[in-house]
N, C-alpha and C. Protein backbone atom coordinates (compact mmCIF):
# COMPACT_ATOMS: atom_id res chain seq x y z
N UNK A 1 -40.59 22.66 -72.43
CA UNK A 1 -39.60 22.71 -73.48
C UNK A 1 -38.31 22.08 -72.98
N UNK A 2 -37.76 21.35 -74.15
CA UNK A 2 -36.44 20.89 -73.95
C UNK A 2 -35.10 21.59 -74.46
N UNK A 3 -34.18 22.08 -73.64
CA UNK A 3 -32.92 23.02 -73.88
C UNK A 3 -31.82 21.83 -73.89
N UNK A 4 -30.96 21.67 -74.98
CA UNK A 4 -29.82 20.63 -74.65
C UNK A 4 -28.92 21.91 -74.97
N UNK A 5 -27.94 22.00 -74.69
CA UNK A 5 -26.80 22.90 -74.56
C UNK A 5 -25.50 21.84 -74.04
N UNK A 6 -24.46 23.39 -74.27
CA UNK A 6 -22.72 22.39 -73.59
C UNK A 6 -22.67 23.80 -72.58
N UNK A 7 -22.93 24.11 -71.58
CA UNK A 7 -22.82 24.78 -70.75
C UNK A 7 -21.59 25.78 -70.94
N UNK A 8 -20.45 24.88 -71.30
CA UNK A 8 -19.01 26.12 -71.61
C UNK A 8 -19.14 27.01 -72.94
N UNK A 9 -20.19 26.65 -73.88
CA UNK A 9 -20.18 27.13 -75.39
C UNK A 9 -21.08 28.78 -75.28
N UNK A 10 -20.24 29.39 -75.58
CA UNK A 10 -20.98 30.73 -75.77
C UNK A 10 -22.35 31.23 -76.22
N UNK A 11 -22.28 30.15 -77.38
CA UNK A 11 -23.57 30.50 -78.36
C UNK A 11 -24.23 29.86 -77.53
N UNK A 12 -24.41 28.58 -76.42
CA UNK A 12 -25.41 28.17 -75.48
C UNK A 12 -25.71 28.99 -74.51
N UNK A 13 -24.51 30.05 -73.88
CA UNK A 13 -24.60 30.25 -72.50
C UNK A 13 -25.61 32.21 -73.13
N UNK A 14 -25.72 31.80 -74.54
CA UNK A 14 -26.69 33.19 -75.23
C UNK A 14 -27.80 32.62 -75.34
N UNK A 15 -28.06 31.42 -75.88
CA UNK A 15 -29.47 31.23 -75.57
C UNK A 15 -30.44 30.90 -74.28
N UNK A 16 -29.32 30.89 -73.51
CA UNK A 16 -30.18 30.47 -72.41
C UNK A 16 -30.59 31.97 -71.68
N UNK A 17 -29.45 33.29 -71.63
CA UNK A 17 -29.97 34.16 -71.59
C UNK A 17 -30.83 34.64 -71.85
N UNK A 18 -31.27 34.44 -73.16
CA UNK A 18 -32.27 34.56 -73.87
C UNK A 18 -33.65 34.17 -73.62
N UNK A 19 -33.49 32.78 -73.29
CA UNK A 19 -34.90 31.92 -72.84
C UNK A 19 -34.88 32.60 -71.46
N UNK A 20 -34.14 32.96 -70.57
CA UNK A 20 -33.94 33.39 -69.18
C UNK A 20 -34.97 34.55 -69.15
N UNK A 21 -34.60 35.43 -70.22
CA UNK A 21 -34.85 36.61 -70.23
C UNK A 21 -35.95 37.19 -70.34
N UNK A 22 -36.65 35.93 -71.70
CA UNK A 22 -37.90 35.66 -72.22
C UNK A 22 -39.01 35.19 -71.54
N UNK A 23 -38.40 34.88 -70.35
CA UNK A 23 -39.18 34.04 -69.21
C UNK A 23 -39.71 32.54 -69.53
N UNK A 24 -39.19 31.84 -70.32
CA UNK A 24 -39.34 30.95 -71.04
C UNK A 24 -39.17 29.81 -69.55
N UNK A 25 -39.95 28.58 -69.79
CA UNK A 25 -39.81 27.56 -68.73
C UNK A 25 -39.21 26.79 -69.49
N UNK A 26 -38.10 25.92 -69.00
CA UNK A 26 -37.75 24.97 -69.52
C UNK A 26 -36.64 23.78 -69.12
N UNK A 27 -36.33 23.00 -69.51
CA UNK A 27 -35.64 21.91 -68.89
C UNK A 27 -34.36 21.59 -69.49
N UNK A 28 -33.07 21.92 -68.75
CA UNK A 28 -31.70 22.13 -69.10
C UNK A 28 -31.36 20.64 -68.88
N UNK A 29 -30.53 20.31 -70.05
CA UNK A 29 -29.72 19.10 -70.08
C UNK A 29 -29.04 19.64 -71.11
N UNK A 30 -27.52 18.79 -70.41
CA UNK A 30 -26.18 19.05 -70.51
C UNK A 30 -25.86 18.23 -72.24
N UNK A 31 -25.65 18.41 -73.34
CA UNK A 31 -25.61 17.65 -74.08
C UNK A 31 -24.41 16.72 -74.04
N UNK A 32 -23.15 16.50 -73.45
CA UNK A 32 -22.33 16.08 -73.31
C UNK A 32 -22.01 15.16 -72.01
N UNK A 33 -23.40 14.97 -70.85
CA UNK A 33 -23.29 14.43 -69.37
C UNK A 33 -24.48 13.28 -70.19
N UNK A 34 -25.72 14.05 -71.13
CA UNK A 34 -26.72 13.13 -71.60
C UNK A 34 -27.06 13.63 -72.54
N UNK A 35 -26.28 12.90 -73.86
CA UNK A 35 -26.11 13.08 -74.85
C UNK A 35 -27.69 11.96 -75.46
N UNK A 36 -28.19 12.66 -76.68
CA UNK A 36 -29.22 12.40 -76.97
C UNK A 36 -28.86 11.06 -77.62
N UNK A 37 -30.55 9.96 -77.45
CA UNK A 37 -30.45 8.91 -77.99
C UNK A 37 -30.70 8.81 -79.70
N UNK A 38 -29.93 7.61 -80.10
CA UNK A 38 -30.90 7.64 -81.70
C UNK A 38 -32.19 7.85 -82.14
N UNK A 39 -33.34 7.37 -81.13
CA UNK A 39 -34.80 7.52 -81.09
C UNK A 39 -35.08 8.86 -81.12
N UNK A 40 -34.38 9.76 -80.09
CA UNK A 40 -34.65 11.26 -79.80
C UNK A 40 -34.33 12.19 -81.23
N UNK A 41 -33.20 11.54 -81.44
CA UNK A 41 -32.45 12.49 -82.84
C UNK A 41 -33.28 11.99 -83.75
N UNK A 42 -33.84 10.86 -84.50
CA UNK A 42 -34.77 10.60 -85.23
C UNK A 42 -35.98 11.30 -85.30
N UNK A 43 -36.46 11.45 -84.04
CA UNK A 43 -37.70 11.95 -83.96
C UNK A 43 -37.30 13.48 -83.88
N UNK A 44 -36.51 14.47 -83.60
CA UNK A 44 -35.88 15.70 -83.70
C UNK A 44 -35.96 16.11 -85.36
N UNK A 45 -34.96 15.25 -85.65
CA UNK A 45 -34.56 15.64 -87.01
C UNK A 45 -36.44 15.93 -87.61
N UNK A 46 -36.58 14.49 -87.81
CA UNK A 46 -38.24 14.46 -88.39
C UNK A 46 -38.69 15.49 -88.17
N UNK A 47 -39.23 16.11 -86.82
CA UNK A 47 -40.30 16.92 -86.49
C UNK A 47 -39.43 18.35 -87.36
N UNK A 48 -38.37 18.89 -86.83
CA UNK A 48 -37.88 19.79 -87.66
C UNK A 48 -38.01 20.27 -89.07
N UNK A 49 -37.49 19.10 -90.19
CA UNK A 49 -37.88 19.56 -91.01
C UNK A 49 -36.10 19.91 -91.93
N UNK A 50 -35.46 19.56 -90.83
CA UNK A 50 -34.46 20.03 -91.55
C UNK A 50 -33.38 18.98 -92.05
N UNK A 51 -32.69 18.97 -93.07
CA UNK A 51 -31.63 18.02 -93.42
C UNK A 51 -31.05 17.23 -91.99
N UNK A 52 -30.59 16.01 -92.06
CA UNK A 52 -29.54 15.23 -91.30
C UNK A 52 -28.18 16.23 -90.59
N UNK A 53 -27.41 16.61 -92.15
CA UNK A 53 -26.37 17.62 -92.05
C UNK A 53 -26.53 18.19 -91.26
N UNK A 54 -27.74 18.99 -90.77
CA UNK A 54 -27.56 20.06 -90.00
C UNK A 54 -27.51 20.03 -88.56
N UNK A 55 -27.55 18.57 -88.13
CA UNK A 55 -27.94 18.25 -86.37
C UNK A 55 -26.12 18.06 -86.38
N UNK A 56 -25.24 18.35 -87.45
CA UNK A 56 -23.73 18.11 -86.92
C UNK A 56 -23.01 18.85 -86.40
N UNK A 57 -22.26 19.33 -85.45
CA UNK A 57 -21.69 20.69 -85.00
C UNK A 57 -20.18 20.67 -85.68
N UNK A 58 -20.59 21.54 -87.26
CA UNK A 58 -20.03 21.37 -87.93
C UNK A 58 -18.38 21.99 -87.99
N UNK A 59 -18.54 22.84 -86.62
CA UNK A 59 -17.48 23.33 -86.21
C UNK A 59 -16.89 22.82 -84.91
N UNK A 60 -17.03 21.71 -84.71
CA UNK A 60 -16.30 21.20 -83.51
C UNK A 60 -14.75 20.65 -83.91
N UNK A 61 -14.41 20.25 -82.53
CA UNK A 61 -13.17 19.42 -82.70
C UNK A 61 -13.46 18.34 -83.34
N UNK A 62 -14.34 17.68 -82.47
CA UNK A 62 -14.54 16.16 -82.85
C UNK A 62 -14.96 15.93 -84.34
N UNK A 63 -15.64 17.03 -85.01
CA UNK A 63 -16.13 16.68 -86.40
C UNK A 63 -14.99 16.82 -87.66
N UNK A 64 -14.02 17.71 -87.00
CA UNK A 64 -12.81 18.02 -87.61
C UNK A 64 -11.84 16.96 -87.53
N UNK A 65 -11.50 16.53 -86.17
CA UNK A 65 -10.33 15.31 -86.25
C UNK A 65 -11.11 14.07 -86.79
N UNK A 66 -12.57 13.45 -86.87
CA UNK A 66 -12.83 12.67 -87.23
C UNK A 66 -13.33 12.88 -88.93
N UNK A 67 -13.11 13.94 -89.67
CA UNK A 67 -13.02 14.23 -91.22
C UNK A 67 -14.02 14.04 -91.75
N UNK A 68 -15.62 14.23 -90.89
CA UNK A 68 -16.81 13.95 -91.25
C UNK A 68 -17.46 15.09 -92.67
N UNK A 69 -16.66 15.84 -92.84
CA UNK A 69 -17.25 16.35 -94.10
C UNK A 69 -16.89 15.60 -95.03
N UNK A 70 -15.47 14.88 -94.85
CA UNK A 70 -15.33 14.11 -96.20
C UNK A 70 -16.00 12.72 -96.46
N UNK A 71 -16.42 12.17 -94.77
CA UNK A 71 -17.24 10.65 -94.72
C UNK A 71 -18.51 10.75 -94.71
N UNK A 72 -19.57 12.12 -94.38
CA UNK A 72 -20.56 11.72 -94.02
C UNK A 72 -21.75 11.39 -95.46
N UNK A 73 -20.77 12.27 -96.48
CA UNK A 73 -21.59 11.50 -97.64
C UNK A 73 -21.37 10.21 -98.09
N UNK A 74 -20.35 9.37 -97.30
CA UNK A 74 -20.61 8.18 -97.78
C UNK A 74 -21.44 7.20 -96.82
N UNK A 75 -21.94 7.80 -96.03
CA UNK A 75 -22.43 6.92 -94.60
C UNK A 75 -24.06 7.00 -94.62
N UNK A 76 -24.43 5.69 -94.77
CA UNK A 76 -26.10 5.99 -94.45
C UNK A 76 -26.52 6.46 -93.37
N UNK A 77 -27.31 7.09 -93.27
CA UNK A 77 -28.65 7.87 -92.60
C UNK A 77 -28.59 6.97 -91.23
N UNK A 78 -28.43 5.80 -91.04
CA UNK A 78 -28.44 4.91 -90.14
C UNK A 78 -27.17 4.74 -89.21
N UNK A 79 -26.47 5.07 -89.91
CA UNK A 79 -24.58 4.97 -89.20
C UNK A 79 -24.47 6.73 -88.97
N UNK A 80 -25.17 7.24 -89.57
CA UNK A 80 -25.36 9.03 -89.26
C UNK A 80 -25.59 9.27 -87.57
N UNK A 81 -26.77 8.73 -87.96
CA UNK A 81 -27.53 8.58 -86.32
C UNK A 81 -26.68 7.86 -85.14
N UNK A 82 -26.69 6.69 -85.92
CA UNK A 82 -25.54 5.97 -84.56
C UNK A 82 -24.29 7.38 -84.09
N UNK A 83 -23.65 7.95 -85.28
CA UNK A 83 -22.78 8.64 -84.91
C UNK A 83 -22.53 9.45 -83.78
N UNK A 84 -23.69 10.18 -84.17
CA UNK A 84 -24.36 11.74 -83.25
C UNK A 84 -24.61 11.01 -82.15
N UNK A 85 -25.66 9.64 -82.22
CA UNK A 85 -25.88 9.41 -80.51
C UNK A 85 -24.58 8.76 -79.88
N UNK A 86 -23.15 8.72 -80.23
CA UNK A 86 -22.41 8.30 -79.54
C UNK A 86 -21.53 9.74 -78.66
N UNK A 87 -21.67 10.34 -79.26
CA UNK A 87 -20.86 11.58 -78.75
C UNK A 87 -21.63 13.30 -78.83
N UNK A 88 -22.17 13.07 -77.74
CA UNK A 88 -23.16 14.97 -77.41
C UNK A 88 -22.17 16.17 -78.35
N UNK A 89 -21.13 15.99 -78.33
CA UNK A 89 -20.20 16.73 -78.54
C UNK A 89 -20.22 17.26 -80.25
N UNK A 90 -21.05 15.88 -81.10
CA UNK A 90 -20.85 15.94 -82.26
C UNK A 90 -22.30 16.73 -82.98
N UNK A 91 -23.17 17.03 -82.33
CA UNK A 91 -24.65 17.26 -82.01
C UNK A 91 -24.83 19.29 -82.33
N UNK A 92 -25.10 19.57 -83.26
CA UNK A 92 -25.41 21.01 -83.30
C UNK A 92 -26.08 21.38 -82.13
N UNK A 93 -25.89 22.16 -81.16
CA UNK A 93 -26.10 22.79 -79.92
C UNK A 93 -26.20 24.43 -80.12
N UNK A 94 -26.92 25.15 -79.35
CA UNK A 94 -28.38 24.16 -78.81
C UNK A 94 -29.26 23.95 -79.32
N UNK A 95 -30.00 23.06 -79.04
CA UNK A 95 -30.98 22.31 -79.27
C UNK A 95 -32.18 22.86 -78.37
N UNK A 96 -33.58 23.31 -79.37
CA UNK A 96 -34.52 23.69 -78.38
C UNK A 96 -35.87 22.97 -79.05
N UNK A 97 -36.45 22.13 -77.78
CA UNK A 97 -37.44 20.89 -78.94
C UNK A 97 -38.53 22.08 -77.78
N UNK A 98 -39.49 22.26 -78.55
CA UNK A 98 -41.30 22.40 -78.14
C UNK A 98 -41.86 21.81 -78.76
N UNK A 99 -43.19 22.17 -78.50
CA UNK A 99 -44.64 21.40 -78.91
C UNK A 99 -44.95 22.00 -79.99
N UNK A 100 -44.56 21.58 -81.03
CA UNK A 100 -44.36 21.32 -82.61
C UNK A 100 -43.38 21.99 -83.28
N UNK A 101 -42.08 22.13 -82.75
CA UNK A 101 -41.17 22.23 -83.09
C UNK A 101 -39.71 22.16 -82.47
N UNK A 102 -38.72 22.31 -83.52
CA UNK A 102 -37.34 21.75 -83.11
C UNK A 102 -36.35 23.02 -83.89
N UNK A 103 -35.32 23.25 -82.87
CA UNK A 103 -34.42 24.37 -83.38
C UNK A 103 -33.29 23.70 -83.17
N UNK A 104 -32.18 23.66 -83.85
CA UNK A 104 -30.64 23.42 -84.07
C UNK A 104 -30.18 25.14 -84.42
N UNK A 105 -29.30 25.24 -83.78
CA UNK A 105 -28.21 26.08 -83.33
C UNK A 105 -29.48 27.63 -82.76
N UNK A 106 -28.61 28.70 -82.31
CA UNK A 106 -29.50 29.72 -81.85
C UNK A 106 -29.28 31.15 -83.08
N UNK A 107 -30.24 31.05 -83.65
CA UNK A 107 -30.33 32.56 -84.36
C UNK A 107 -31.64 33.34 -83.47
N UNK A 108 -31.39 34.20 -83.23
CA UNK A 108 -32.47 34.52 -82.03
C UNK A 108 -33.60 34.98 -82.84
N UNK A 109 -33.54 35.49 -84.19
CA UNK A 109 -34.97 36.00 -84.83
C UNK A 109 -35.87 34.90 -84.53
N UNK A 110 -35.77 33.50 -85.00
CA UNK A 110 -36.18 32.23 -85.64
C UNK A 110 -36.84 31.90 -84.30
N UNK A 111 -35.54 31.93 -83.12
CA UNK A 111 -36.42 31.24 -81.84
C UNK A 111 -37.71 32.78 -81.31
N UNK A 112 -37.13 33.61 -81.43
CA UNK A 112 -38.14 34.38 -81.05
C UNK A 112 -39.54 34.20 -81.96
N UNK A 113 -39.53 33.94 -83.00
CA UNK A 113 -40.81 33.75 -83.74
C UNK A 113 -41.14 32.45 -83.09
N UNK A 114 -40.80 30.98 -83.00
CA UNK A 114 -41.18 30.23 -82.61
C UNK A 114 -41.90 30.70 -81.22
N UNK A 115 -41.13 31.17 -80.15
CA UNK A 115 -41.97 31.41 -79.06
C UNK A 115 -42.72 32.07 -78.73
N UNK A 116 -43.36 33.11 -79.52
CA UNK A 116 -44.74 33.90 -79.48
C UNK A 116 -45.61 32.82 -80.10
């Protein structure tokens, strides 16, 4: 399994407790040292299942000073992607990809069902 997290973010430094705890194996990357490519987020989003919107960390700085609630409905799907892969920072965290599935942000019911 793949864990992307921001190491200083609370809600990351809970899921990893979590996976810690769970005894879960898995492979930590920093989302902000290696921030995901367009290919990765394409294929993320896809396998998930879930809207575009939701891979945005809709509460960051960066999504706030750059006024992406008011631009991202005007921006194709294509300049979306470019976006997110330019800055880890802009990326709903964490991120937990397995073998047939993909989680954006941590509600622990959801990941706990995924991992049984």
């Amino acid at each position: 399994m793949l864990f992307l997290c921001y190491p200083k973010c609370s809600t990351c430094q809970k899921a990893k407790a979590f996976l810690d705890q769970a005894g879960v194996s898995y492979e930590l990357r920093d989302i902000k040292l290696q921030k995901p490519s367009q290919e990765e987020l394409r294929r993320w989003q896809a396998e998930s299942g879930l809207p575009l919107k939701k891979f945005f960390n809709t509460s960051g700085l960066q999504y706030r000073a750059l006024e992406l609630a008011k631009r991202l409905p005007q921006m194709s799907e294509d300049e979306q992607f470019a976006l997110l892969a330019s800055d880890g920072m802009l990326v709903k965290r964490p991120l937990l990809i397995g073998n047939g599935f993909v989680l954006a942000g941590f509600r622990q019911g959801e990941w706990e069902a995924k991992l049984k």
